[in-house]
N, C-alpha and C. Protein backbone atom coordinates (compact mmCIF):
# COMPACT_ATOMS: atom_id res chain seq x y z
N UNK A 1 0.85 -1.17 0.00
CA UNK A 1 0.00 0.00 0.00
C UNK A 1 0.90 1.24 0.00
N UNK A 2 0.72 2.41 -1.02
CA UNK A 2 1.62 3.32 -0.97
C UNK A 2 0.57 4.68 -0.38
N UNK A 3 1.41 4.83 0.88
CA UNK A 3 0.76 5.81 1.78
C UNK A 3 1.57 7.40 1.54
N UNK A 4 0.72 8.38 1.46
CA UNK A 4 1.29 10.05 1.99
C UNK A 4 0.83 10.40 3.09
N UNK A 5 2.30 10.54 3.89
CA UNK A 5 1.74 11.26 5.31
C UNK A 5 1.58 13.10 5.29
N UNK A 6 0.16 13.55 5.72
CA UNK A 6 0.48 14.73 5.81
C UNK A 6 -0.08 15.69 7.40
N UNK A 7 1.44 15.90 7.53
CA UNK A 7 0.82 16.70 9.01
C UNK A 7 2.16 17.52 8.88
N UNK A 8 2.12 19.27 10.01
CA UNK A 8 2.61 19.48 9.77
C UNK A 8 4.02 19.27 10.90
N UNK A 9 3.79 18.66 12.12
CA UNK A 9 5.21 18.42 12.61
C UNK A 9 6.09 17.19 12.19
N UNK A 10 6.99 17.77 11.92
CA UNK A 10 8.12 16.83 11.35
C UNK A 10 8.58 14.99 12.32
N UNK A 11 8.24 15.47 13.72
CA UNK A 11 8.40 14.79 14.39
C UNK A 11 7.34 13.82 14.17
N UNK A 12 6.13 13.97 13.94
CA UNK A 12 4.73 13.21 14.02
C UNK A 12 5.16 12.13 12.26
N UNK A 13 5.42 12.99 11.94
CA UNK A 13 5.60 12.34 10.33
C UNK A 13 6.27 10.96 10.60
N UNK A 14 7.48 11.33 11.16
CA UNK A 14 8.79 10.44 11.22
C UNK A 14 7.69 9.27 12.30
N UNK A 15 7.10 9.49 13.37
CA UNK A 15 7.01 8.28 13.82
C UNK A 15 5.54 7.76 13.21
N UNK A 16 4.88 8.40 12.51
CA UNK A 16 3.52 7.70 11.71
C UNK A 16 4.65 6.81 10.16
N UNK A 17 5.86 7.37 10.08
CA UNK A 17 6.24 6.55 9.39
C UNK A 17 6.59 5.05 9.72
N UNK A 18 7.23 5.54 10.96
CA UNK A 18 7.62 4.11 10.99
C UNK A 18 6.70 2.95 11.12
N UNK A 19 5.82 3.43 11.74
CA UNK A 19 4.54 2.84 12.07
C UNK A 19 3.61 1.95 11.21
N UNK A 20 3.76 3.24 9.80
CA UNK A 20 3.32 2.64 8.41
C UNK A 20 4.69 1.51 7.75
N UNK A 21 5.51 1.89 7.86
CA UNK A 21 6.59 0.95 7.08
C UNK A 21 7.43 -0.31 8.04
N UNK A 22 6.46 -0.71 9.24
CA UNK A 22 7.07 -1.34 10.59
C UNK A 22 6.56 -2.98 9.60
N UNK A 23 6.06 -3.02 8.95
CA UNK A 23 5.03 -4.46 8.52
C UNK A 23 5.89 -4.95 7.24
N UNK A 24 6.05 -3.66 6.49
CA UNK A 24 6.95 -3.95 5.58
C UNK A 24 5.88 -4.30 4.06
N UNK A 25 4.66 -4.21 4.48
CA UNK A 25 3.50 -3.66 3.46
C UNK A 25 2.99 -2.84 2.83
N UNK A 26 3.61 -1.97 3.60
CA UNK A 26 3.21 -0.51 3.22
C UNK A 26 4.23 0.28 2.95
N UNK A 27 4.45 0.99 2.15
CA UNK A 27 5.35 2.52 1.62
C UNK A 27 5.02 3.80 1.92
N UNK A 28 5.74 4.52 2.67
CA UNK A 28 5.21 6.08 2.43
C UNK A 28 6.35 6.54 0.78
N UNK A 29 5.26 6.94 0.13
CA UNK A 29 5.68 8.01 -0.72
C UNK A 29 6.57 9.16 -1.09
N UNK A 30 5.49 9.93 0.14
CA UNK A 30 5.27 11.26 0.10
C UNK A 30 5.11 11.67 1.64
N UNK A 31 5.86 12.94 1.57
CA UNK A 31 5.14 13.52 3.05
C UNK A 31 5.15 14.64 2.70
N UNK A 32 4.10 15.80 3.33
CA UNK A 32 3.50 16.96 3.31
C UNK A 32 3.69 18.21 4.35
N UNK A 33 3.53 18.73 4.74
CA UNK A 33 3.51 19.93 5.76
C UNK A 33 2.38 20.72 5.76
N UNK A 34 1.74 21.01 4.40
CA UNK A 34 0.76 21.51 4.37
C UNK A 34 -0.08 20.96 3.57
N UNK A 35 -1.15 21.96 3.63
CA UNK A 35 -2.11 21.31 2.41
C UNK A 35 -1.71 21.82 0.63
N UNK A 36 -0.96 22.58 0.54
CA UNK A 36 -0.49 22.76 -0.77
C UNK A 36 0.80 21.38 -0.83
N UNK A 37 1.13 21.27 0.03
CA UNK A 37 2.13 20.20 -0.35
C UNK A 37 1.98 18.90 -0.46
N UNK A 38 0.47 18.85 0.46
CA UNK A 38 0.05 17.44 0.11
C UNK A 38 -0.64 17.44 -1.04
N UNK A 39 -1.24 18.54 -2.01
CA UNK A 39 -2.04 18.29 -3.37
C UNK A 39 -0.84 18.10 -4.36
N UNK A 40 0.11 18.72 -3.81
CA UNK A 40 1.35 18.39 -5.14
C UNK A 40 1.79 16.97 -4.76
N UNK A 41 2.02 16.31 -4.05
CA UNK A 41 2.19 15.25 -3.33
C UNK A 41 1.27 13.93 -3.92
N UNK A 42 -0.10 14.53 -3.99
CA UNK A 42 -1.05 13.46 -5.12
C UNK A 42 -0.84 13.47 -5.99
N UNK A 43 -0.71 14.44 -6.60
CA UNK A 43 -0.24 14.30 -7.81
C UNK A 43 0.78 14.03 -8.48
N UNK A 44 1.76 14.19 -7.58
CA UNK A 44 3.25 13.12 -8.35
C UNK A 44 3.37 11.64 -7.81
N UNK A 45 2.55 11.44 -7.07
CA UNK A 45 2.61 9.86 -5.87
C UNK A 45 1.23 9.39 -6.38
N UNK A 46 0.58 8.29 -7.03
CA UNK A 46 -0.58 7.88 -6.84
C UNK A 46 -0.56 7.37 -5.38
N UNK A 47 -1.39 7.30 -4.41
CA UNK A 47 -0.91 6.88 -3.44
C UNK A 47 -2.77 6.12 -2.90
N UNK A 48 -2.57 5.04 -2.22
CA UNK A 48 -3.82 4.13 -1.61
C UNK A 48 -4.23 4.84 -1.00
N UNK A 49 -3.46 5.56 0.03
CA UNK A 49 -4.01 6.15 1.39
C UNK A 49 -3.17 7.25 2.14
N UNK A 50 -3.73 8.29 2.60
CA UNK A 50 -3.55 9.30 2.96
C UNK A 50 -3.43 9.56 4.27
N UNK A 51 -2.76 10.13 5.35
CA UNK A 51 -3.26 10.39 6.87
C UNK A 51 -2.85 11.38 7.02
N UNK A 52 -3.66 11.87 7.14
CA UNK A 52 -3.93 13.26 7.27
C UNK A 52 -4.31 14.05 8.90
N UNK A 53 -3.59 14.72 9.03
CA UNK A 53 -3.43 15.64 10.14
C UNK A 53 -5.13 16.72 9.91
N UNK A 54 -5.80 16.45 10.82
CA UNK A 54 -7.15 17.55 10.48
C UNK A 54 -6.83 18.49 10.88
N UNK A 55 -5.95 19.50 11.47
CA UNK A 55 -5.37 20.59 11.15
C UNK A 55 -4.42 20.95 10.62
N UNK A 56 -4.11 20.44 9.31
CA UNK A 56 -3.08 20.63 8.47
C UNK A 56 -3.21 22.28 8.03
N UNK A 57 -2.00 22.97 8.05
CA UNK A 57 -2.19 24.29 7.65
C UNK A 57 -2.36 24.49 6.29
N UNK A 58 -3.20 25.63 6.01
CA UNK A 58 -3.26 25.62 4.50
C UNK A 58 -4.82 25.84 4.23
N UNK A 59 -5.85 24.98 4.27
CA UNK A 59 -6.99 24.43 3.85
C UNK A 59 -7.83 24.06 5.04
N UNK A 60 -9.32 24.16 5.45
CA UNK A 60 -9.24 23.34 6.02
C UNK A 60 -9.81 22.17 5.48
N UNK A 61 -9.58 21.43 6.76
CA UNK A 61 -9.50 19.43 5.94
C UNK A 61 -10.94 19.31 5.62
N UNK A 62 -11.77 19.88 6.00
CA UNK A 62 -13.14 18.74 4.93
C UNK A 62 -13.03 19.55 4.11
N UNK A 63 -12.66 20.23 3.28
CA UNK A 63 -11.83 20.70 2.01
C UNK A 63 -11.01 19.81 1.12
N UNK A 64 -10.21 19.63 1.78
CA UNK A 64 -8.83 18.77 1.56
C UNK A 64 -9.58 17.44 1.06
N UNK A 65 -10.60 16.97 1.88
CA UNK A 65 -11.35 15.67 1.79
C UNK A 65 -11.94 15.60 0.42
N UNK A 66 -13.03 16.57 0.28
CA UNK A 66 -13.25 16.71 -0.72
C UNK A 66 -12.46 16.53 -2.03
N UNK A 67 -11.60 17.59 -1.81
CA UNK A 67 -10.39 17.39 -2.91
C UNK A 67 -10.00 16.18 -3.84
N UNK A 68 -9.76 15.53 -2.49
CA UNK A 68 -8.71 14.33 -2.52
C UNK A 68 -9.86 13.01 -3.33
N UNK A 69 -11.30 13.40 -2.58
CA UNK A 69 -12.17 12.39 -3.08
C UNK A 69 -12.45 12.79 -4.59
N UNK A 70 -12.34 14.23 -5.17
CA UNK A 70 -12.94 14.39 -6.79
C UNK A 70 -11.77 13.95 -7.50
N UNK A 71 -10.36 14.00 -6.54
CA UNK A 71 -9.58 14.15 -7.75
C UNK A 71 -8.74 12.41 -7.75
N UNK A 72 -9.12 11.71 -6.74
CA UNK A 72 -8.23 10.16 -6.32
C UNK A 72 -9.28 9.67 -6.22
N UNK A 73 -10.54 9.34 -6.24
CA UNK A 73 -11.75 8.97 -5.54
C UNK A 73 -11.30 7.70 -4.76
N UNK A 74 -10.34 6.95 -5.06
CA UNK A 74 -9.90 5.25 -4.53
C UNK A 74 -8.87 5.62 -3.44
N UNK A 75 -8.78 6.63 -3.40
CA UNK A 75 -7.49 7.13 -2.16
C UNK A 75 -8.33 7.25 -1.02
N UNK A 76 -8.20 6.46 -0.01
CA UNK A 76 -8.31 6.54 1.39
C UNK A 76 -7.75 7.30 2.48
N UNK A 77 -8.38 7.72 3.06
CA UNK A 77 -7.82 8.68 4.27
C UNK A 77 -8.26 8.60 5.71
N UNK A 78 -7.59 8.47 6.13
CA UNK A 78 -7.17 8.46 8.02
C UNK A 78 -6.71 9.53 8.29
N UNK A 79 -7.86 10.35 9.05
CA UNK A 79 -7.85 11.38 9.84
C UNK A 79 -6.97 11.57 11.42
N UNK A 80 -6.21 12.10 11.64
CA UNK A 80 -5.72 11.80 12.67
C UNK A 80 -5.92 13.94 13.17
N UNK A 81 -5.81 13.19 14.55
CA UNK A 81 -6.28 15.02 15.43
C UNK A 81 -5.76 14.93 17.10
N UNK A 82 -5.45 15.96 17.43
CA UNK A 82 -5.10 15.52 18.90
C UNK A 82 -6.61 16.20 19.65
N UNK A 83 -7.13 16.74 19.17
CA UNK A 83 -8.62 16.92 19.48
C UNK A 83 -9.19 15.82 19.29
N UNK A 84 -10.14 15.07 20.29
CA UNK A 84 -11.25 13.94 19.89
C UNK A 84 -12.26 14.20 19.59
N UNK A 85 -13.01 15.29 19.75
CA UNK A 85 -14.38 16.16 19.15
C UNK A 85 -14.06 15.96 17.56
N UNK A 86 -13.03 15.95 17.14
CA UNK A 86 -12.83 16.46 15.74
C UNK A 86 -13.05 15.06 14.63
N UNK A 87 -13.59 14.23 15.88
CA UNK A 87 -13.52 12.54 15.24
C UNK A 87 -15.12 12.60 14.14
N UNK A 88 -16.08 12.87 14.25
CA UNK A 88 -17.43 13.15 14.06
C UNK A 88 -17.83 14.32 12.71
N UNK A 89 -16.88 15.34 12.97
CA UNK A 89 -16.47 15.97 11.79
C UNK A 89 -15.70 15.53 10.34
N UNK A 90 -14.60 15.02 11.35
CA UNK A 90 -13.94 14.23 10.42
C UNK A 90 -14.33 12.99 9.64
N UNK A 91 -15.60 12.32 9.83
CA UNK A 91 -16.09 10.90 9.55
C UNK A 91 -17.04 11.59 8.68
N UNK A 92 -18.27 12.40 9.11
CA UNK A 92 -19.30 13.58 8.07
C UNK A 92 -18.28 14.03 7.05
N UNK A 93 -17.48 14.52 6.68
CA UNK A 93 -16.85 14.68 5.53
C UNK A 93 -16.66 13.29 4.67
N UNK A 94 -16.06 12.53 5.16
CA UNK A 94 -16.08 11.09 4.46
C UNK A 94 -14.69 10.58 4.33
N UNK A 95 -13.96 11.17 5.68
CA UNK A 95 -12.75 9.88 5.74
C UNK A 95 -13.16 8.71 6.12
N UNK A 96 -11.96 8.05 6.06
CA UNK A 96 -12.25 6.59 5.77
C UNK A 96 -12.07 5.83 7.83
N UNK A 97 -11.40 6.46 8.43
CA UNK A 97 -11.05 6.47 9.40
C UNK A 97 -10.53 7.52 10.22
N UNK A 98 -10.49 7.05 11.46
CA UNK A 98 -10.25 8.20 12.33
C UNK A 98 -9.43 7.85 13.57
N UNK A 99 -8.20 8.51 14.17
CA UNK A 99 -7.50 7.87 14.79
C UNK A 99 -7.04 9.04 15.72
N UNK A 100 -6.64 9.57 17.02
CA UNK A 100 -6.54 10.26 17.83
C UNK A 100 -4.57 10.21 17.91
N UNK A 101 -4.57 11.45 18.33
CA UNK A 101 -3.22 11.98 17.90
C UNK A 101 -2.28 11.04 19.06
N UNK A 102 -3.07 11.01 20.25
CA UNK A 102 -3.08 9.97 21.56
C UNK A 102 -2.99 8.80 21.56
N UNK A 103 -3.79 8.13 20.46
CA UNK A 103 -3.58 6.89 20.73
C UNK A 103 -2.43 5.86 21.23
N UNK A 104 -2.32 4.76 21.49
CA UNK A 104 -1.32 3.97 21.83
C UNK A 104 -1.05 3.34 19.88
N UNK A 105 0.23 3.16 19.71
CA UNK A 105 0.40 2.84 18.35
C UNK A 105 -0.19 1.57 18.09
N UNK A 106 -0.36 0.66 18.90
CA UNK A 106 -1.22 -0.27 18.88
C UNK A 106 -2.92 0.00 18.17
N UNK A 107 -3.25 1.22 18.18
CA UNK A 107 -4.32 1.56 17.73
C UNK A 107 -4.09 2.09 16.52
N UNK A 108 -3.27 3.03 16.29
CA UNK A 108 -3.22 3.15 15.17
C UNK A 108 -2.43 2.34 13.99
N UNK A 109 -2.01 1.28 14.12
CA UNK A 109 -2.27 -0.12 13.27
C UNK A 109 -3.06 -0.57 12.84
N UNK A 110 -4.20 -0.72 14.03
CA UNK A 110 -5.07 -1.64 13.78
C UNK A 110 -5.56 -0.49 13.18
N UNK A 111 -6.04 0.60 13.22
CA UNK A 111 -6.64 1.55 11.76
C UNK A 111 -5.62 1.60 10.97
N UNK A 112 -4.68 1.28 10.78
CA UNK A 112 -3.97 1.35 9.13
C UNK A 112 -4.12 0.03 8.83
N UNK A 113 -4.17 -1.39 9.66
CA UNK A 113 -4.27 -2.53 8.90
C UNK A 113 -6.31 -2.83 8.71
N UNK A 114 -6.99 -1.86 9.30
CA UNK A 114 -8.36 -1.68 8.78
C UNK A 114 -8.50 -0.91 7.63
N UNK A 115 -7.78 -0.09 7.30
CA UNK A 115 -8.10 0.91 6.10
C UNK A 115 -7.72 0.13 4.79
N UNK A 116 -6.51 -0.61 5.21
CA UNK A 116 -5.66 -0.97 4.46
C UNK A 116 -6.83 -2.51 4.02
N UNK A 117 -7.33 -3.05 4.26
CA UNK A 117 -8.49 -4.03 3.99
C UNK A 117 -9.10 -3.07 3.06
N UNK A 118 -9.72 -1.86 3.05
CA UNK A 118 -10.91 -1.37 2.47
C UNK A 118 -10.07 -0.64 0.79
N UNK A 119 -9.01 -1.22 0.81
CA UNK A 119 -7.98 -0.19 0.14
C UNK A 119 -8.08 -1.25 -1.31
């Protein structure tokens, strides 16, 4: 599965990477900082799936969602937020999942090896 991570701390990237490339199934691509960098980012990366920071600077994300759904429609996205209110918003737009900035990485596996089924 070839994944783009987009959020904008550098630190968050690096360990959602490893996280994604720990199985050895998955690829990150691409990584982003913003939301202009993640649309250039689709477009040079076809990519399965997306995780996306819901306050990515730039756009906001049920924007981004949109986007991503007219212009990849088969690209999946995992919302990730250190806000948990933002889980409900984020699902009404039409990501594919939703995962808390908190979680134990144990959780957010099991939503990348759930997304990664629907992929």
């Amino acid at each position: 599965m070839h994944v783009i991570l987009a959020d904008d701390q550098a630190n968050v990237r690096s360990a959602l990477r490893l996280l994604v490339e720990q199985d050895g199934a998955s690829r990150v691509v691409a990584e982003a900082a913003d939301a202009a960098g993640l649309l250039l980012a689709l477009e040079r990366h076809p990519a399965d799936l997306v995780l996306l920071d819901w306050e990515l600077p730039g756009l906001p994300a049920r924007y981004l969602v949109r986007l991503i759904q007219m212009e990849r429609p088969y690209t999946r996205i995992l919302a990730l937020s250190s806000r948990p209110e933002a889980r409900q918003p984020a699902l009404d737009a039409g990501v594919t999942a939703f995962v808390s900035k908190g979680a134990a990485p144990d959780v957010v596996r099991a939503a990348l090896r759930g997304v990664g089924r629907a992929v």
